[in-house]
C-alpha atoms as a PDB file:
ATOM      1  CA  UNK A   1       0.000   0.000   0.000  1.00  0.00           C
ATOM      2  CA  UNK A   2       2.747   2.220   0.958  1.00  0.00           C
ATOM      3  CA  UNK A   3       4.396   1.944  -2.465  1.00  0.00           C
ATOM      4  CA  UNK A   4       1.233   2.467  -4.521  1.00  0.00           C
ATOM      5  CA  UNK A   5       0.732   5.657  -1.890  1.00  0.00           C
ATOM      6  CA  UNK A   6       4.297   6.420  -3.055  1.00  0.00           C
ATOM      7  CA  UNK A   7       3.884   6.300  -7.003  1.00  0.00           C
ATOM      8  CA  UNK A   8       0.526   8.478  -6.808  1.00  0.00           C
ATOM      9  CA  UNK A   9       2.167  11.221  -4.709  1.00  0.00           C
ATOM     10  CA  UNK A  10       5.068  10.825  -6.784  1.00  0.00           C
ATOM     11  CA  UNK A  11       2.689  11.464 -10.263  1.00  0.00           C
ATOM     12  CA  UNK A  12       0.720  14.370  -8.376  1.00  0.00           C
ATOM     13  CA  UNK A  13       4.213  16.524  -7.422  1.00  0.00           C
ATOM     14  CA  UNK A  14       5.863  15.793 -11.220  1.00  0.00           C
ATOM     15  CA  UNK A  15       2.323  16.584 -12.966  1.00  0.00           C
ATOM     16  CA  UNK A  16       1.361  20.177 -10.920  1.00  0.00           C
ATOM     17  CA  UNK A  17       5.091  21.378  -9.750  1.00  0.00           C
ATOM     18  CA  UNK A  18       5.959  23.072 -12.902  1.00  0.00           C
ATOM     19  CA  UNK A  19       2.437  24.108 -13.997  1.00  0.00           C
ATOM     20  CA  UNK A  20       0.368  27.369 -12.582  1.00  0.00           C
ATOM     21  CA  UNK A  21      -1.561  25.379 -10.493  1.00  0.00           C
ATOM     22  CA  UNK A  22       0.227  25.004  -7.011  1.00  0.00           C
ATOM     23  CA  UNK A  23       1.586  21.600  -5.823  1.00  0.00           C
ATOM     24  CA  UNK A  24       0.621  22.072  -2.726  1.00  0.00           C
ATOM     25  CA  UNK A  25      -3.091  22.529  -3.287  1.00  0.00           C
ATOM     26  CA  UNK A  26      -2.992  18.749  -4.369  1.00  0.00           C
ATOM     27  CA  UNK A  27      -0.779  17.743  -1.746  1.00  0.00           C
ATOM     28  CA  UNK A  28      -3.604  18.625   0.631  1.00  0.00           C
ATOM     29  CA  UNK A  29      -6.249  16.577  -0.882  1.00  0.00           C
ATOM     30  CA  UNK A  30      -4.592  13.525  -2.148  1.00  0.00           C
ATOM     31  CA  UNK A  31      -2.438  12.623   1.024  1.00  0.00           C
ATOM     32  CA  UNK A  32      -5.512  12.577   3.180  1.00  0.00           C
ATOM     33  CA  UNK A  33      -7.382  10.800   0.783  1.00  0.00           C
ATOM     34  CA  UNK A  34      -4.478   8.080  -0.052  1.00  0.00           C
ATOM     35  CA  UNK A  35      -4.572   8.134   4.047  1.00  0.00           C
ATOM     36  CA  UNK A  36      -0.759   9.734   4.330  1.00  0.00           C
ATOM     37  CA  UNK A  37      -0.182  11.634   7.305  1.00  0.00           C
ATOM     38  CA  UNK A  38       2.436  14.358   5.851  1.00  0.00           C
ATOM     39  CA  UNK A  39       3.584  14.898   9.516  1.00  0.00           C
ATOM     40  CA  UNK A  40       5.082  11.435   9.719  1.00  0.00           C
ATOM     41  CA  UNK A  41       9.181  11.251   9.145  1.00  0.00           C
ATOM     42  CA  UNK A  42       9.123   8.954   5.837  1.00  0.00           C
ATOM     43  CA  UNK A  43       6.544  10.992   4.185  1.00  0.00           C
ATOM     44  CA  UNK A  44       8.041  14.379   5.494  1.00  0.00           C
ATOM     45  CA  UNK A  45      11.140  13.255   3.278  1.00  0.00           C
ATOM     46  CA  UNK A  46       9.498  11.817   0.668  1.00  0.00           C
ATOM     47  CA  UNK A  47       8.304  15.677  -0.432  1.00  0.00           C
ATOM     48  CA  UNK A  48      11.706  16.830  -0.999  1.00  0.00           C
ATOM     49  CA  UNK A  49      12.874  13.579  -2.373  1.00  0.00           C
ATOM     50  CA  UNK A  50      10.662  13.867  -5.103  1.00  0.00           C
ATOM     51  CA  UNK A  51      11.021  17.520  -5.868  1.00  0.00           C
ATOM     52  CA  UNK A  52      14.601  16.895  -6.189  1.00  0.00           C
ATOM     53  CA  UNK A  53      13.459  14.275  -8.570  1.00  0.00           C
ATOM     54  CA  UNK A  54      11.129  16.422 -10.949  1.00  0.00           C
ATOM     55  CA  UNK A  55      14.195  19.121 -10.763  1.00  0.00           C
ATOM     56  CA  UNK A  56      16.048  16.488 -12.473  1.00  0.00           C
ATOM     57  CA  UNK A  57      14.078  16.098 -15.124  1.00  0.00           C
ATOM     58  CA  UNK A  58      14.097  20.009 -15.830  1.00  0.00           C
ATOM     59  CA  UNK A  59      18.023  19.754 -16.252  1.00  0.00           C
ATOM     60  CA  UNK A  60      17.145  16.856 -18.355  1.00  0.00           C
ATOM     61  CA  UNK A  61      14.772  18.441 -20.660  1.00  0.00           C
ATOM     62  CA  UNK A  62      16.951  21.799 -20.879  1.00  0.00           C
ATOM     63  CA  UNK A  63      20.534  20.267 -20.189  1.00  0.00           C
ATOM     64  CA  UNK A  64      21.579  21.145 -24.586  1.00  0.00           C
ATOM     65  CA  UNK A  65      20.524  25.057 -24.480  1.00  0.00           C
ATOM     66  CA  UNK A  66      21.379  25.329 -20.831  1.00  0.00           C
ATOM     67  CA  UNK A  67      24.996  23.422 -21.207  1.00  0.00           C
ATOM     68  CA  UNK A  68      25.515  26.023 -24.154  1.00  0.00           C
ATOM     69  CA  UNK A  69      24.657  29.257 -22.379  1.00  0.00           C
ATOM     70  CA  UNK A  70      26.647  27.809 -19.721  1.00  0.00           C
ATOM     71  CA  UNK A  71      30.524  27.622 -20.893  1.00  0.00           C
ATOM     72  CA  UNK A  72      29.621  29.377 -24.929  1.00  0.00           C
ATOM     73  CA  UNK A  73      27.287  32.694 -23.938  1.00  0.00           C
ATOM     74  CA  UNK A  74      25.700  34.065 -26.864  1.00  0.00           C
ATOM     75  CA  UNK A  75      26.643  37.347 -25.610  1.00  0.00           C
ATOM     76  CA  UNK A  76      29.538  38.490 -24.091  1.00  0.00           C
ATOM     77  CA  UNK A  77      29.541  40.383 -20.923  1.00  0.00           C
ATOM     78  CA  UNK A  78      28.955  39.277 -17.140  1.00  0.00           C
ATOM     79  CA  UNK A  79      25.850  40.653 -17.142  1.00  0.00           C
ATOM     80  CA  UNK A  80      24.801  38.760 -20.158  1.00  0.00           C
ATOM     81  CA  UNK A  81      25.664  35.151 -18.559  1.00  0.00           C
ATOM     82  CA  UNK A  82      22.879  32.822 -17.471  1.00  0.00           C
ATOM     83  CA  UNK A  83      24.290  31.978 -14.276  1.00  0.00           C
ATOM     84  CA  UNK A  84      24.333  35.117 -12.912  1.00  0.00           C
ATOM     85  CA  UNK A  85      20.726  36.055 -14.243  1.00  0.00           C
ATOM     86  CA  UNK A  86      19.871  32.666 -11.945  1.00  0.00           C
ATOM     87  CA  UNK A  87      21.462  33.911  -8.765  1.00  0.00           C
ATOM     88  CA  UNK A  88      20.075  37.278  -9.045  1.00  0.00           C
ATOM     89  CA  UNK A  89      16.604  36.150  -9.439  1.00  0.00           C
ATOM     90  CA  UNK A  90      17.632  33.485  -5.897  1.00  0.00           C
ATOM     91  CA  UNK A  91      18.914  36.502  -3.740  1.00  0.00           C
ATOM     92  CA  UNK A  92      15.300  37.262  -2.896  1.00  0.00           C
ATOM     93  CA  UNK A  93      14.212  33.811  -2.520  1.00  0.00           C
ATOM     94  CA  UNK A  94      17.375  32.385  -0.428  1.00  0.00           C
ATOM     95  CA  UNK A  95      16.845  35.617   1.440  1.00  0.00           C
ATOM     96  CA  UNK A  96      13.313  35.535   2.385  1.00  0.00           C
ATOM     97  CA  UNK A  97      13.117  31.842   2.488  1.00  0.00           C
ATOM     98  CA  UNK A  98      15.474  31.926   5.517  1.00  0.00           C
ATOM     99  CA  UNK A  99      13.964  34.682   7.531  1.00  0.00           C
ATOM    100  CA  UNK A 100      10.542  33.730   7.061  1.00  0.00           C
ATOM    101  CA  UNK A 101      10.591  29.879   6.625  1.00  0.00           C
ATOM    102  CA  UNK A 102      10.031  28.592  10.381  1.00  0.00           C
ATOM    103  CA  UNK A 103       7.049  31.136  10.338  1.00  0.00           C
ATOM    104  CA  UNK A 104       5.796  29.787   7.636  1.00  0.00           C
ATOM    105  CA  UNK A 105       5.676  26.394   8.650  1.00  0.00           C
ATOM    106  CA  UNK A 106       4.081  27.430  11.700  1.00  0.00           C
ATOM    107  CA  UNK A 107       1.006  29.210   9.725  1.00  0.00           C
ATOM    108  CA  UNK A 108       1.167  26.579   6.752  1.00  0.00           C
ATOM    109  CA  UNK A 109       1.333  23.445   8.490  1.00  0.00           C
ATOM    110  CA  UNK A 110      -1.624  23.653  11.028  1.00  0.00           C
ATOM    111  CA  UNK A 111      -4.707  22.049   9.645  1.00  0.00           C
ATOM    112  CA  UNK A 112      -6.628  25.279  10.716  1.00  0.00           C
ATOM    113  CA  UNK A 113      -5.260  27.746   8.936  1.00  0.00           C
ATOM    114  CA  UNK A 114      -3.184  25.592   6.467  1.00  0.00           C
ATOM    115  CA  UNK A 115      -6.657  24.601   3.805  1.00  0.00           C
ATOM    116  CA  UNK A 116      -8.422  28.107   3.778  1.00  0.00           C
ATOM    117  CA  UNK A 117      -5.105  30.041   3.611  1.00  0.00           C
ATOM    118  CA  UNK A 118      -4.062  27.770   0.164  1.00  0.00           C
ATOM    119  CA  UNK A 119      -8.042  27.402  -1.090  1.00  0.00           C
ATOM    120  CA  UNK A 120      -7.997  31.410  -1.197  1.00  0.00           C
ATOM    121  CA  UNK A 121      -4.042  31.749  -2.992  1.00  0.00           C
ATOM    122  CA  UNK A 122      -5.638  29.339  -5.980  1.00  0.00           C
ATOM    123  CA  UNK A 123      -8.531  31.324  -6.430  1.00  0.00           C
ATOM    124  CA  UNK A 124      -7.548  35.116  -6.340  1.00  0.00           C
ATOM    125  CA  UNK A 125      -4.180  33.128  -7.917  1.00  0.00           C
ATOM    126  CA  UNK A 126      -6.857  32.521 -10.878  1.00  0.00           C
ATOM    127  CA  UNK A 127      -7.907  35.653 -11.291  1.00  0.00           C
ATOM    128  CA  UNK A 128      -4.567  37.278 -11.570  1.00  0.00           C
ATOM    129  CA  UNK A 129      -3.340  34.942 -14.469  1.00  0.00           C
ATOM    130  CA  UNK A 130      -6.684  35.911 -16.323  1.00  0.00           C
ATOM    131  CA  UNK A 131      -5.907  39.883 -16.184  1.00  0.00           C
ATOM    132  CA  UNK A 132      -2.105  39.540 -16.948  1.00  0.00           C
ATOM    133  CA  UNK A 133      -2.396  37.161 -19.631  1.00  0.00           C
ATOM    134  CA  UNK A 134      -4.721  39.128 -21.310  1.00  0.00           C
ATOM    135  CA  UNK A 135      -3.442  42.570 -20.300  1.00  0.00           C
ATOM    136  CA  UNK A 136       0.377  41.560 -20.655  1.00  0.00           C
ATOM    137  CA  UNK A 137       0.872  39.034 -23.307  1.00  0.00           C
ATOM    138  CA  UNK A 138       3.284  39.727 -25.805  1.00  0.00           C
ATOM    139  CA  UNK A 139       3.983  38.044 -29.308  1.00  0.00           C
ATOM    140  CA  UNK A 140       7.182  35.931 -29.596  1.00  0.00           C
ATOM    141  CA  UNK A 141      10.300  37.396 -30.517  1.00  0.00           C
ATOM    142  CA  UNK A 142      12.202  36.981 -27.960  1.00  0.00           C
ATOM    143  CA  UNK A 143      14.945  34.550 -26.442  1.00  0.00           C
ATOM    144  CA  UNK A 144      16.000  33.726 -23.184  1.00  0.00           C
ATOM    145  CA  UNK A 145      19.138  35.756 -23.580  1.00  0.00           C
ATOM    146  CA  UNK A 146      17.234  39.412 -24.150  1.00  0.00           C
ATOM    147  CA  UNK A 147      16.264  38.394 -19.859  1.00  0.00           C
ATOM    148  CA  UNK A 148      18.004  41.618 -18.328  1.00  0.00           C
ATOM    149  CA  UNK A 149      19.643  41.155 -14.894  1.00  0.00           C
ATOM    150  CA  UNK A 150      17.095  43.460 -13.322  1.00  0.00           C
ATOM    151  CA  UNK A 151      14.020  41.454 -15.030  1.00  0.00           C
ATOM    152  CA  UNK A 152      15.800  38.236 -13.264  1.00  0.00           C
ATOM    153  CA  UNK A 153      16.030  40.144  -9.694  1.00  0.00           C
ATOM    154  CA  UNK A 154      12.365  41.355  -9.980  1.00  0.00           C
ATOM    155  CA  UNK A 155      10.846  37.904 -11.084  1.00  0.00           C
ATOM    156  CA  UNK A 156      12.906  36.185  -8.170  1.00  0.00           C
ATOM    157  CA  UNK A 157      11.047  38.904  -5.957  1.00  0.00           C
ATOM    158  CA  UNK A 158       7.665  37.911  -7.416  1.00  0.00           C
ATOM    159  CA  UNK A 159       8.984  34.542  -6.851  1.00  0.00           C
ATOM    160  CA  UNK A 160       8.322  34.885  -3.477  1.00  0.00           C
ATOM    161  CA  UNK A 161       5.155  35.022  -3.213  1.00  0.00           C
ATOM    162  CA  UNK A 162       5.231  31.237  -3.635  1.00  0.00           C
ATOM    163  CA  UNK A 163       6.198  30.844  -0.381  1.00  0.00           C
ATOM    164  CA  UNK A 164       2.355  31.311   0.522  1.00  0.00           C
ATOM    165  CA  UNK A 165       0.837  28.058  -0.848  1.00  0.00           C
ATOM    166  CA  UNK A 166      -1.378  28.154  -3.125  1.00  0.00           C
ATOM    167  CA  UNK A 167       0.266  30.369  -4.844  1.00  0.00           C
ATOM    168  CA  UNK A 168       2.454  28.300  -7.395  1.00  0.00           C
ATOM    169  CA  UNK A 169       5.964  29.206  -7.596  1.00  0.00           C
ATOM    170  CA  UNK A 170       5.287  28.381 -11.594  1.00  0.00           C
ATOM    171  CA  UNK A 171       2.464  31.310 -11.552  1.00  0.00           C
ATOM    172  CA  UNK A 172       4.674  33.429  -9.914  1.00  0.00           C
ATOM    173  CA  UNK A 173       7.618  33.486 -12.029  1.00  0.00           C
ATOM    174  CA  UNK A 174       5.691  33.168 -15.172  1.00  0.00           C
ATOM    175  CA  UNK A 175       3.387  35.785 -14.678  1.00  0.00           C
ATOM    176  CA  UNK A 176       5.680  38.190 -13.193  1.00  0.00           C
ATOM    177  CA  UNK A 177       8.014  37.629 -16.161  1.00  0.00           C
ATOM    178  CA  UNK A 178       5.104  38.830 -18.751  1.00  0.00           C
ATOM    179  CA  UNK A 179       4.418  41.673 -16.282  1.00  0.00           C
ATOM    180  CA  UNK A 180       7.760  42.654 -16.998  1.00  0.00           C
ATOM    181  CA  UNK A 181       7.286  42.515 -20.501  1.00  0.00           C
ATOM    182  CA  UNK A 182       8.528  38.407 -21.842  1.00  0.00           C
ATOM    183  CA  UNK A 183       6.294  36.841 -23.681  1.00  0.00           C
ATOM    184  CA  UNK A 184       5.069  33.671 -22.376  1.00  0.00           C
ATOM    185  CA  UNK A 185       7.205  31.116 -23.797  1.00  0.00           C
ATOM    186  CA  UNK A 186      10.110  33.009 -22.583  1.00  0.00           C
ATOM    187  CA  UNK A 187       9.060  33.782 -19.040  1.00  0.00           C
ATOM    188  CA  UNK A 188       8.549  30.066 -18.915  1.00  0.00           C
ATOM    189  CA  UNK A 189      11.943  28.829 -20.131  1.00  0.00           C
ATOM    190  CA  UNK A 190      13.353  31.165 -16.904  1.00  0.00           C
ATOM    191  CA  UNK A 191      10.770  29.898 -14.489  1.00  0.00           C
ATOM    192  CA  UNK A 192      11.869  26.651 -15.417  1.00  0.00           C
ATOM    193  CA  UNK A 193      15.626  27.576 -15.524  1.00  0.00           C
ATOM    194  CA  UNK A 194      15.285  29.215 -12.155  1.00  0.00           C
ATOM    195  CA  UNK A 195      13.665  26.089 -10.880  1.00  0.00           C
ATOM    196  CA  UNK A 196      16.505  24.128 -10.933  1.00  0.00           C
ATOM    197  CA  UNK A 197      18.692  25.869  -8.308  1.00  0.00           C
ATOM    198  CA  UNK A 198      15.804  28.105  -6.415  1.00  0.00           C
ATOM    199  CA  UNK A 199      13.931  23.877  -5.842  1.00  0.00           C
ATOM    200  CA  UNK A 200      17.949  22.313  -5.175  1.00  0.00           C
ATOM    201  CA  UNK A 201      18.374  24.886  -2.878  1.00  0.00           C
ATOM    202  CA  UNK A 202      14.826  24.267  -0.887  1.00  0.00           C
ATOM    203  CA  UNK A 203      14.647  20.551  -1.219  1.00  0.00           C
ATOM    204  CA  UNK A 204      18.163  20.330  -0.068  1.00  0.00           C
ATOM    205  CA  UNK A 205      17.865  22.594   2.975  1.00  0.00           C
ATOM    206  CA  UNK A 206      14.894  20.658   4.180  1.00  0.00           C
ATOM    207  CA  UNK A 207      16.452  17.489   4.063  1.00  0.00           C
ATOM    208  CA  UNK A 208      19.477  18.633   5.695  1.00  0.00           C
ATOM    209  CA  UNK A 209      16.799  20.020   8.565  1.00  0.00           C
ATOM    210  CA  UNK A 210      15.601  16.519   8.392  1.00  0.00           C
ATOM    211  CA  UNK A 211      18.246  14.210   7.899  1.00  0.00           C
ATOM    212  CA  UNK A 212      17.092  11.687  11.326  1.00  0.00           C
ATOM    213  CA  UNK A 213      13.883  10.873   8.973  1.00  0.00           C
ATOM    214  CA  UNK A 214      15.976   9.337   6.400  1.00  0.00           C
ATOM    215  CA  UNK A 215      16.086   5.721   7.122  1.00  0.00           C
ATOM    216  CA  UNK A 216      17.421   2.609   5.020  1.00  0.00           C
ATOM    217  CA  UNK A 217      13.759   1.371   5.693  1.00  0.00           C
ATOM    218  CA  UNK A 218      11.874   4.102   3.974  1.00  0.00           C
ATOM    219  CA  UNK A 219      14.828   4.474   1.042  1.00  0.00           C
ATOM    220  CA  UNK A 220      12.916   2.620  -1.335  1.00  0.00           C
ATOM    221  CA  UNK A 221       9.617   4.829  -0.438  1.00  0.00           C
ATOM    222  CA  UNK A 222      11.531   7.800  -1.189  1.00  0.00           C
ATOM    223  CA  UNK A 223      13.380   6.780  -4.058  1.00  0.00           C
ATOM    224  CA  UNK A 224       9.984   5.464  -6.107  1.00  0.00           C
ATOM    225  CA  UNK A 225       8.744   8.725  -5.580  1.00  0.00           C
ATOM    226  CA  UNK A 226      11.543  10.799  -7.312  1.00  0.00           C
ATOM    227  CA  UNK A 227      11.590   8.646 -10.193  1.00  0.00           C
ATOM    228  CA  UNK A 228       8.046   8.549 -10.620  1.00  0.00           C
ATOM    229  CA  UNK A 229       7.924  12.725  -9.776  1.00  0.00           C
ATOM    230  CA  UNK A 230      11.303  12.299 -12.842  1.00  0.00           C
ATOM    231  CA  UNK A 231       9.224  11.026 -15.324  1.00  0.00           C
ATOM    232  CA  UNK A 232       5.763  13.147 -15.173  1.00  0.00           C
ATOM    233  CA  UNK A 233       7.961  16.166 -14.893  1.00  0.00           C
ATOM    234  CA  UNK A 234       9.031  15.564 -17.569  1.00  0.00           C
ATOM    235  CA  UNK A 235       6.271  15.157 -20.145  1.00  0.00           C
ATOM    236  CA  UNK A 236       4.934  17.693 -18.179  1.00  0.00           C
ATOM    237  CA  UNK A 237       8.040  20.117 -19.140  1.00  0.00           C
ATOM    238  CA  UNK A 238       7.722  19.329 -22.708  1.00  0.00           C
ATOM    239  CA  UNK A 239       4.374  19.701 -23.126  1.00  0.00           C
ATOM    240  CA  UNK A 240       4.052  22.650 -21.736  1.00  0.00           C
ATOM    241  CA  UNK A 241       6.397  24.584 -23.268  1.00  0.00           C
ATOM    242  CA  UNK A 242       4.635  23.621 -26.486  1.00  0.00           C
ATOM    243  CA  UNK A 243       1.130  24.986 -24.900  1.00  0.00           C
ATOM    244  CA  UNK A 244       2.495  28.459 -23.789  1.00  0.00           C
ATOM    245  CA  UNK A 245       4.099  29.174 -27.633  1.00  0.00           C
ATOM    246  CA  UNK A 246       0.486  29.665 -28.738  1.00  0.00           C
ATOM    247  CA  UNK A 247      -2.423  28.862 -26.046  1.00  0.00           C
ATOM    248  CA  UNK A 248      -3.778  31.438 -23.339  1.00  0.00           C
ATOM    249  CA  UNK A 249      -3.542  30.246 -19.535  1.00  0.00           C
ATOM    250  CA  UNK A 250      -7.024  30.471 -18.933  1.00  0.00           C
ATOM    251  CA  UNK A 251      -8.122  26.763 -18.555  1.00  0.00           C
ATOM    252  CA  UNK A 252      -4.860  26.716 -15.664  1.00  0.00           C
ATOM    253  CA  UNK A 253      -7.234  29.473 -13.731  1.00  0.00           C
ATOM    254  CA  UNK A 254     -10.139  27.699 -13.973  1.00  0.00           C
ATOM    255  CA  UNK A 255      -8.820  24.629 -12.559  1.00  0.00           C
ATOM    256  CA  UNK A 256      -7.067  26.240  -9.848  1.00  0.00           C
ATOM    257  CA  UNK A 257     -10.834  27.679  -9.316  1.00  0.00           C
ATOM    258  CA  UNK A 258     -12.046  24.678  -9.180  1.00  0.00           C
ATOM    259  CA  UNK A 259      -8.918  22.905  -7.057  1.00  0.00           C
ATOM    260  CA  UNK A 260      -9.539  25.799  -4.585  1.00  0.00           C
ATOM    261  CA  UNK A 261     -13.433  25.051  -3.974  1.00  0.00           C
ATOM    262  CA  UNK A 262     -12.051  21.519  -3.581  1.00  0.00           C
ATOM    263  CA  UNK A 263      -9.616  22.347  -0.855  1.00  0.00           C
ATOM    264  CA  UNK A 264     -12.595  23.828   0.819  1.00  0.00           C
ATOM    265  CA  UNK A 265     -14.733  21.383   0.779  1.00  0.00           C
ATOM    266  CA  UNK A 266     -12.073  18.865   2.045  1.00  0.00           C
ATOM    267  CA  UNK A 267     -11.502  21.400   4.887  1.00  0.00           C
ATOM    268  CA  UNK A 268     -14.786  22.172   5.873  1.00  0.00           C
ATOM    269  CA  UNK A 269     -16.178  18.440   5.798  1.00  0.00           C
END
């Protein structure tokens, strides 16, 4: 049973972590209803196990362009190189994250104020895609490389807001991106570029925090998880990229609508 709870969860965080729809939202509903108690030390792990996982499958997906930008820059200049367009837009994250995690957990965690607190980031969350997609989408012409440094620090800011769940770190970054004037495909490409160390980062700091949950027992647990969380990521990562290139993100609100009244309803029965 344990397993089977394992591959599901696993599925759930690949599918929703890189979409506008918030992780976490489904994290709410399906562990209770696959009867996992989040709070328990193998299944505490098992998050950032399989984040780390669905990470990997972003380096996969983007290792060719990002390999490139990486050691042959298009353009030369320091403030031209990817890298330090990536730890720009982590300052505000890495320094945020540390002064307000613990609080966070404290307000996020509690099955009081955890539910409503997430149901009500997916909805008004839905409602802000819908005006900036149709008040700030651009037509393609762009590339990853025409991301200034100061568009990288301000959609690491916006990044933030993620740390409220519900939000979507994926809605954050991509919708602050077109706020700030890249078209969609492009503000996508960073958000998924800027996944890769901003999730490394968060994944590995709460394991570290962790580390007495990680048993030889509950290895295998974990380790199904991040390779089923690898392989949904993944067709998730390709697929979407393909959907933002031409299609609006209005069905992505409506869900998270609809995930929202769901979280509700779990909450309030």
């Amino acid at each position: 049973m344990e397993y089977l709870q394992a591959v599901t969860l696993g599925i759930i965080e690949g599918l929703t972590e890189f979409l506008p729809i918030s992780s976490t939202g489904h994290l709410l509903i399906a562990e209770p209803l696959l009867g996992v108690d989040a709070r328990q030390p193998q299944w505490r792990v098992f998050l950032f196990l399989s984040q780390l996982g669905a990470i990997l499958a972003v380096v996969v997906y983007f290792w060719r362009g990002l390999w490139q930008r990486v050691l042959r820059p298009q353009r030369a200049g320091w403030k031209n190189h990817v890298l330090v367009k990536l730890l720009a837009a982590m300052l505000p994250t890495v320094i945020l994250g540390a002064a307000l995690n613990d609080l966070m957990e404290l307000c996020f965690e509690n099955d009081r104020t955890g539910p409503p607190a997430t149901a009500a980031a997916l909805i008004l969350g839905a409602g802000a895609i819908v005006y900036i997609d149709r008040r700030f989408r651009r037509g393609d012409g762009q590339s990853l490389e025409d991301v200034t440094l100061r568009q990288a620090f301000l959609i690491g800011l916006m990044q933030c807001l993620s740390m409220w769940p519900g939000v979507s770190r994926a809605a954050a970054s991509i919708m602050g991106g077109m706020v700030l004037g890249l078209t969609p495909r492009v503000a996508t490409e960073f958000s998924f570029h800027l996944a890769i160390p901003t999730m490394f980062a968060a994944a590995s700091y709460r394991l570290f925090k962790y580390r007495s949950d990680l048993t030889a027992q509950s290895l295998g647990l974990e380790l199904i998880g991040a390779g089923t969380a690898f392989v949904a990521a993944l067709l998730v990562v390709a697929g979407f990229m393909s959907y933002v290139r031409s299609r609006r993100f209005t069905p992505f609100a409506i869900y998270r609508v609809l995930l929202g009244v769901g979280v509700m309803i779990w909450y309030l029965s």
